[in-house]
Protein backbone atom coordinates (compact mmCIF):
# COMPACT_ATOMS: atom_id res chain seq x y z
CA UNK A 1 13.98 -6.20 -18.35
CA UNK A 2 15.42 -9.19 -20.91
CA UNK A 3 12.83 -8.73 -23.48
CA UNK A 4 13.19 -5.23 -24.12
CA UNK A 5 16.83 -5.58 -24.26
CA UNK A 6 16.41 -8.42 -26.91
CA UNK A 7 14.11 -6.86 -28.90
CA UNK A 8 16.64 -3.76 -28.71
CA UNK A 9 19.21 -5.79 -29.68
CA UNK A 10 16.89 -7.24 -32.57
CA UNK A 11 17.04 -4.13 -34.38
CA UNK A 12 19.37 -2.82 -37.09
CA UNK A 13 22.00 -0.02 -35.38
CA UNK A 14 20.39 3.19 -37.48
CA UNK A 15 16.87 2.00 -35.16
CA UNK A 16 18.78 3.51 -31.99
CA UNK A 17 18.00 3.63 -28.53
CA UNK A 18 14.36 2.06 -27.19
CA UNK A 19 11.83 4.83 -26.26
CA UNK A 20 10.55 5.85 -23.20
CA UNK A 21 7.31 7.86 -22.35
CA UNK A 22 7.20 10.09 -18.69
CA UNK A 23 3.51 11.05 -17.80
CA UNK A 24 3.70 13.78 -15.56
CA UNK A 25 7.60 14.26 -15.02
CA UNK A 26 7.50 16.84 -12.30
CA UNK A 27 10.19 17.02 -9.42
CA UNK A 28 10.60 13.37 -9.55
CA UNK A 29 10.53 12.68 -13.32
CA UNK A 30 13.44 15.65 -13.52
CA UNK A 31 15.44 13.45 -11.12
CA UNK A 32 14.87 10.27 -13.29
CA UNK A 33 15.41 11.65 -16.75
CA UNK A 34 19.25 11.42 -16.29
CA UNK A 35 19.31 8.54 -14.97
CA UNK A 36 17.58 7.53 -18.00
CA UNK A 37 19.02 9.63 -21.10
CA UNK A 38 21.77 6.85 -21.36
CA UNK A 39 19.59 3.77 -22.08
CA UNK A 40 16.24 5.44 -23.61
CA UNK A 41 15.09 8.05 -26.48
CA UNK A 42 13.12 9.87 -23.23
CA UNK A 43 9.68 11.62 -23.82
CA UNK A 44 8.14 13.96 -21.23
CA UNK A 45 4.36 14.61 -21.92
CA UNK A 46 3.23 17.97 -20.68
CA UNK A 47 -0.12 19.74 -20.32
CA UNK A 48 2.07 23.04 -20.29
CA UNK A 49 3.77 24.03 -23.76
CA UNK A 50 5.46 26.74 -21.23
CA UNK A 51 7.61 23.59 -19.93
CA UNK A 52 8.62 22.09 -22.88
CA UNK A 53 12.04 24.42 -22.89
CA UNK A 54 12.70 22.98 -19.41
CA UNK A 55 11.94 19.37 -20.38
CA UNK A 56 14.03 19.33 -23.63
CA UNK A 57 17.33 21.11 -21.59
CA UNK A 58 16.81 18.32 -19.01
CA UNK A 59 17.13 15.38 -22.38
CA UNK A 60 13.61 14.78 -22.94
CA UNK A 61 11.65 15.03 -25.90
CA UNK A 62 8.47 17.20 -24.81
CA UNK A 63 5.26 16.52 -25.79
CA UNK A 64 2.12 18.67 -25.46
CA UNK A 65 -1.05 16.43 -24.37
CA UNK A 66 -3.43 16.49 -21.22
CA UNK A 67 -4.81 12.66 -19.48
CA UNK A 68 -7.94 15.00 -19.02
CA UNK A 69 -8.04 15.28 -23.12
CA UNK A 70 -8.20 12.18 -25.10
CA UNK A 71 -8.30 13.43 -28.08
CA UNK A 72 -4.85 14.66 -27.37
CA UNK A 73 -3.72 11.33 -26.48
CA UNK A 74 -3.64 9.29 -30.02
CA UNK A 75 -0.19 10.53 -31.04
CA UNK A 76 0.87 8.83 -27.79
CA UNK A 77 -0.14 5.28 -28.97
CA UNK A 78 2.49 3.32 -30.19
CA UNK A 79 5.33 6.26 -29.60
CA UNK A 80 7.38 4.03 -26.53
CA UNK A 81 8.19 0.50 -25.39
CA UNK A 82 8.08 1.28 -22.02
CA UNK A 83 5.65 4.18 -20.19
CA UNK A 84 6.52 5.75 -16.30
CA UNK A 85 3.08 6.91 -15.42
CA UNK A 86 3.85 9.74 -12.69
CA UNK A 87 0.67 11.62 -13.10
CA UNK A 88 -1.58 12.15 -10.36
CA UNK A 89 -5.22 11.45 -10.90
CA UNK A 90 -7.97 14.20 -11.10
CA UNK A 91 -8.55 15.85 -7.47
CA UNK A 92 -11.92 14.62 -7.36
CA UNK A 93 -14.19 11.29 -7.34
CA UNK A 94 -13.50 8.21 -6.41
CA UNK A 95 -12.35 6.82 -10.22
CA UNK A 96 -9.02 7.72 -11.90
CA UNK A 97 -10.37 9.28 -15.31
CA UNK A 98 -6.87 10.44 -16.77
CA UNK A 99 -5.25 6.58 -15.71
CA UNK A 100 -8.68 5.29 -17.88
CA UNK A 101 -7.71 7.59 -20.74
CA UNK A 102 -4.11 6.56 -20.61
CA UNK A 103 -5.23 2.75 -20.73
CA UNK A 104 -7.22 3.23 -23.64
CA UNK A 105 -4.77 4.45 -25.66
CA UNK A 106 -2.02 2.15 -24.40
CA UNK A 107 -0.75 -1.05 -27.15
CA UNK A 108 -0.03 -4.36 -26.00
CA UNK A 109 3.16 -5.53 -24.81
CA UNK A 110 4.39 -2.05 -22.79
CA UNK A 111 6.63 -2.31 -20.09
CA UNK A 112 4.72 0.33 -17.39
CA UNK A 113 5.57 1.54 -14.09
CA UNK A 114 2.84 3.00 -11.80
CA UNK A 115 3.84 5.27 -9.40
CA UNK A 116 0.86 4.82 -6.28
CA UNK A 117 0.56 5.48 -3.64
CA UNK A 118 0.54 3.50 0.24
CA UNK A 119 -2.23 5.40 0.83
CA UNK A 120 -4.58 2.68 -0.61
CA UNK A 121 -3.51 0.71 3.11
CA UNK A 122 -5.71 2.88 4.41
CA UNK A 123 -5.04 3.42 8.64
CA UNK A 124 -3.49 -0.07 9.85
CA UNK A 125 -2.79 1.04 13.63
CA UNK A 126 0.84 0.95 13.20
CA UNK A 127 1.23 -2.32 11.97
CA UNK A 128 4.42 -3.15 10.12
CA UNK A 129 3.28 -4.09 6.06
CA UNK A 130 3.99 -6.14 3.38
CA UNK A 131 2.69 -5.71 -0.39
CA UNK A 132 0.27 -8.82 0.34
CA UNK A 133 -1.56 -6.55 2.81
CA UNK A 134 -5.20 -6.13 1.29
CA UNK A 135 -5.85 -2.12 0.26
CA UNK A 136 -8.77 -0.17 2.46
CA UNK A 137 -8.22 3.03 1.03
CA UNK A 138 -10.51 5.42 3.47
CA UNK A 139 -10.73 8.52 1.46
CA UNK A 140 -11.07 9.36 -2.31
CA UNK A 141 -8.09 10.56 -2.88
CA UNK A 142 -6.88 7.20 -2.05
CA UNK A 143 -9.57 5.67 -3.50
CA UNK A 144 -8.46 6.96 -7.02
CA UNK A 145 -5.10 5.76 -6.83
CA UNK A 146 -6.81 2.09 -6.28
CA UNK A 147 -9.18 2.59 -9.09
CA UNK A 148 -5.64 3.37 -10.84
CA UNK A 149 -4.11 0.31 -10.15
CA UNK A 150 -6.78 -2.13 -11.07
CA UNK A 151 -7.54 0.08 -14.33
CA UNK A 152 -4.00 -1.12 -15.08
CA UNK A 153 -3.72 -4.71 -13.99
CA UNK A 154 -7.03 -4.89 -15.99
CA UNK A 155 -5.06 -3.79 -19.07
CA UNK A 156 -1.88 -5.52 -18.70
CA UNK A 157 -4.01 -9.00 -18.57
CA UNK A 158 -6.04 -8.18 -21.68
CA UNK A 159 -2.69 -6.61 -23.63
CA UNK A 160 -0.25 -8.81 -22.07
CA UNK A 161 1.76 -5.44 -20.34
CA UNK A 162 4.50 -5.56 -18.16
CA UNK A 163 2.91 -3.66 -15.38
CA UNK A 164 4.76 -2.99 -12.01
CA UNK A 165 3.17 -0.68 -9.37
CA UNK A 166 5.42 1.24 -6.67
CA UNK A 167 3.33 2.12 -3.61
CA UNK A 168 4.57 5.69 -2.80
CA UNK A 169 5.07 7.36 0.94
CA UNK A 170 5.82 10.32 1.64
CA UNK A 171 8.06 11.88 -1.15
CA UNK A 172 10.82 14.69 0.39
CA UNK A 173 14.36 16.11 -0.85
CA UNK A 174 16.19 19.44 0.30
CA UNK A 175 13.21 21.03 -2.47
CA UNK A 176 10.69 18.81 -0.62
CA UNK A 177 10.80 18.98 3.66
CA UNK A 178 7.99 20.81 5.73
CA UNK A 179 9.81 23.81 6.68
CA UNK A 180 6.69 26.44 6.11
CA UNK A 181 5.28 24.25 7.84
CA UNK A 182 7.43 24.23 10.77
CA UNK A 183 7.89 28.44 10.26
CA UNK A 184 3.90 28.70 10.70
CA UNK A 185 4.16 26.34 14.03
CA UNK A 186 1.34 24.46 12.73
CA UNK A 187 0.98 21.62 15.45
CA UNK A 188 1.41 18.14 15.37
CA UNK A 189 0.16 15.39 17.24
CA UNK A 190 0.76 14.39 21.14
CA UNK A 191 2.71 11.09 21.43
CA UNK A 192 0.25 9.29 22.95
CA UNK A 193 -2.10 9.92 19.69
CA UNK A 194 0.79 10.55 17.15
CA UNK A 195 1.02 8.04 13.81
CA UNK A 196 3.88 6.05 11.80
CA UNK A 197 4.55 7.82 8.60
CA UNK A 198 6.60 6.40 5.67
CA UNK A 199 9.30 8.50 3.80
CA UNK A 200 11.66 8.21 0.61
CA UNK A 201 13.60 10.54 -0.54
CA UNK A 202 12.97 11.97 -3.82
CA UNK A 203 15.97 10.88 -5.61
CA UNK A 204 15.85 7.27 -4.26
CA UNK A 205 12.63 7.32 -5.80
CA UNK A 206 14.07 7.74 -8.84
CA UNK A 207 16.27 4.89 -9.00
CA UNK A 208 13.72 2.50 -7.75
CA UNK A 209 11.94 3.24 -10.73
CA UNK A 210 14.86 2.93 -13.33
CA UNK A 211 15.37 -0.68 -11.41
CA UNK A 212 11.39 -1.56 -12.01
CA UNK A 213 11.63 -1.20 -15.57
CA UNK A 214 14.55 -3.36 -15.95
CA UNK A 215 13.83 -5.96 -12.90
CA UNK A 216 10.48 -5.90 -11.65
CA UNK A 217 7.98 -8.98 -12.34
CA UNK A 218 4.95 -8.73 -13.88
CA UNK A 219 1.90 -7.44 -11.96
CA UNK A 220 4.33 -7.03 -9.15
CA UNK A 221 3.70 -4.26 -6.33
CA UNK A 222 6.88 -3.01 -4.64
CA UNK A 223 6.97 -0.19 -1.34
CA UNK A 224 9.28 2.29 -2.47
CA UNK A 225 9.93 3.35 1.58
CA UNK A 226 13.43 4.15 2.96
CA UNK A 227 14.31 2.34 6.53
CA UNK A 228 12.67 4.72 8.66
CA UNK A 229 10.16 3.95 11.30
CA UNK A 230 9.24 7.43 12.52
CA UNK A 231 6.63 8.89 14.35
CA UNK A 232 4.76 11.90 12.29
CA UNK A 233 5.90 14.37 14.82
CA UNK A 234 8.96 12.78 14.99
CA UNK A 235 9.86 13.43 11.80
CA UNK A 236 9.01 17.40 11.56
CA UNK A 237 11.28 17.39 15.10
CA UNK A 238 14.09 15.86 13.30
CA UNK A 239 13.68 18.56 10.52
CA UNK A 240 13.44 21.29 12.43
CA UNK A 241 16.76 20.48 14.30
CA UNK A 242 18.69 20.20 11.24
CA UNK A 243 17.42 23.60 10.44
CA UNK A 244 17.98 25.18 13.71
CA UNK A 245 13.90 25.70 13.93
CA UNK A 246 11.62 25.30 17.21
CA UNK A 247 10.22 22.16 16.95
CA UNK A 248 5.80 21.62 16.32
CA UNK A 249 3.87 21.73 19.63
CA UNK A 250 1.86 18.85 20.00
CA UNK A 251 -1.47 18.81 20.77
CA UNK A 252 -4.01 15.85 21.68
CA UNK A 253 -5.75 14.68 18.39
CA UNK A 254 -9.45 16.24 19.82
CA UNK A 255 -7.82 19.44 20.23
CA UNK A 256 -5.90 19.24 16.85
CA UNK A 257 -8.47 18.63 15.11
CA UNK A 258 -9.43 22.09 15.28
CA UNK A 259 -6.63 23.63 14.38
CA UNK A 260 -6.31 21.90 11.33
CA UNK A 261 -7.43 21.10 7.65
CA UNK A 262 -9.47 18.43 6.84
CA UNK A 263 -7.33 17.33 4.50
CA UNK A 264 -3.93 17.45 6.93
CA UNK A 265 -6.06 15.66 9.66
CA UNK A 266 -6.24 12.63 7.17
CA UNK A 267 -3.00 12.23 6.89
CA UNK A 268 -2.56 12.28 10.79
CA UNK A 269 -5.06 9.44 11.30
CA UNK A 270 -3.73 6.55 9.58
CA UNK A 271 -0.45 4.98 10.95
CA UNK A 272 1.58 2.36 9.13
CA UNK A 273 5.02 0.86 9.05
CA UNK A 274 6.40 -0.40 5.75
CA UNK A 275 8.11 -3.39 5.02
CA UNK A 276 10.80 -2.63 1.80
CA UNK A 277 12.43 -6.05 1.52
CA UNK A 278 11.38 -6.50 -1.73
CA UNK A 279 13.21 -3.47 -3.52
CA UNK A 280 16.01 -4.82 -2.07
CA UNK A 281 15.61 -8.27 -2.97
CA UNK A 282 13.91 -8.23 -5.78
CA UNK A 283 15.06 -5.14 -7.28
CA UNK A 284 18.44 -4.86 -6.18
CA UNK A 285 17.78 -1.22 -5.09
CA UNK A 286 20.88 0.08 -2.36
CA UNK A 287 19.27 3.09 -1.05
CA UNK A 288 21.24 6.20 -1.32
CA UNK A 289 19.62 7.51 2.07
CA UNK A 290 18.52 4.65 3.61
CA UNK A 291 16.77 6.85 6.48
CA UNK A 292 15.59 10.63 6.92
CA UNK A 293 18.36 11.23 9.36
CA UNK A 294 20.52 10.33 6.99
CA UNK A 295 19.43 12.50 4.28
CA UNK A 296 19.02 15.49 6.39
CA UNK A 297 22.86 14.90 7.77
CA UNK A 298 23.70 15.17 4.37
CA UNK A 299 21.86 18.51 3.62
CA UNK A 300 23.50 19.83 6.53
CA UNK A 301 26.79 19.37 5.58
CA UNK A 302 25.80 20.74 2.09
CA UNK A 303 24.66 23.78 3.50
CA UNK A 304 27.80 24.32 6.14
CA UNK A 305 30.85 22.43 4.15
CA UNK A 306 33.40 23.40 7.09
């Protein structure tokens, strides 16, 4: 990121480190924040004054504003050089209304980083991706995230903004794996109907994102996906042998579909692969766990050190 380390450099000492803003710094924006506190004056914006003790012990400022409350939003305007905007959108409709109210607000020149989703892809029968593959999101919540992204390429043209968007899988960690999941037996699908699913672990996420704000390109979208190329039951199978748990049974999708949510059948009935050159590449991101088995080995050795 050369012109926000020139303009840092620009400044007299006393102006100190460049700011940073975190919208919605959750699980993920607690892993980033010290990987941040070295090069940034970090701000965590919170709906919930009952976090802000949490957010300041972790090296963040914390400030008290809701994307569903503009009028909260104006002391944000001009406060950082460079936003991570980690906030989910509302849970409903098919337009991102806190991502609009962010935009409005937001001055010209920031360096932003969108966390999306892959979502947007929609179901592409297993092929293996790129970030040139045109979105078809297929349900609203995926819908939203789109909205999202073109709310913000819409702004960084007008403002000239430094806007990079990650395209999100499936976020887990030790915090983060499907073992109530796998306690319930809730069922998965058969092989012969079973999807591709897309993984990164949450603290790889996290350092994709401190390498976007200092190396992505403009308007660029990266796939912040580990290695893997697992099946969905696959991948609760893998986690239930690291934990010593009966694996899912699988059921054909027609009977599944019964058994299930709508919302959890969604997620079974798209199947993608993910290319991730370009972190790589581009980004110069080596990931940490480069595949789920990986990650899980690593837990397991945590958890039994002998």
């Amino acid at each position: 990121m050369k012109n926000i380390k020139q303009n840092h450099d620009a400044q007299p000492a006393h102006f100190g480190k460049p700011r940073l803003l975190i919208l919605g710094c959750g699980d993920v924006g607690l892993r980033l924040l010290p990987l941040l506190k070295r090069h940034f004056r970090v701000f965590a914006v919170t709906s919930q004054p009952t976090r802000c003790a949490e957010l300041r012990a972790a090296g963040a400022v914390p400030l008290v504003a809701g994307l569903d409350q503009p009028a909260t939003l104006a002391r944000l305007a001009r406060l950082a050089q460079i936003v991570v905007h980690l906030a989910p959108p509302q849970s409903a409709g098919e337009k991102d209304l806190r991502t609009r109210n962010l935009a409005a607000i937001l001055p010209e020149r920031t360096t932003l980083v969108y966390i999306s989703t892959t979502g947007v892809y929609g179901d592409c029968d297993g092929a293996l991706i790129d970030e040139t593959r045109l979105p078809r999101p297929h349900n609203a919540r995926a819908k939203r995230r789109i909205d999202a992204e073109q709310v913000l390429r819409g702004w960084a043209r007008r403002r000239a903004g430094n806007l990079s968007i990650l395209r999100v899988p499936g976020i887990y960690a030790a915090n983060r794996l499907p073992l109530e999941r796998l306690h319930k037996a809730t069922p998965a699908l058969s092989a012969a109907d079973d999807v591709y699913t897309n993984h990164i672990h949450a603290d790889d996420l996290a350092q994709i994102i401190v390498a976007a704000i200092f190396r992505a390109s403009p308007l660029r979208i990266y796939h912040a996906s580990d290695d893997s190329q697992l099946k969905m039951a696959d991948y609760f199978d893998l986690v239930a042998n690291a934990f010593a748990l009966a694996p899912p049974p699988r059921l054909p999708r027609a009977e599944l579909a019964q058994q299930v949510s709508p919302m959890l059948l969604s997620f079974m009935s798209e199947s993608r692969r993910l290319h991730n050159q370009r972190i790589k590449s581009e980004l110069g991101v080596r990931l940490r766990y480069p595949t789920v088995q990986t990650a899980l080995s690593a837990m397991a050795v945590s958890v039994n050190p002998d």
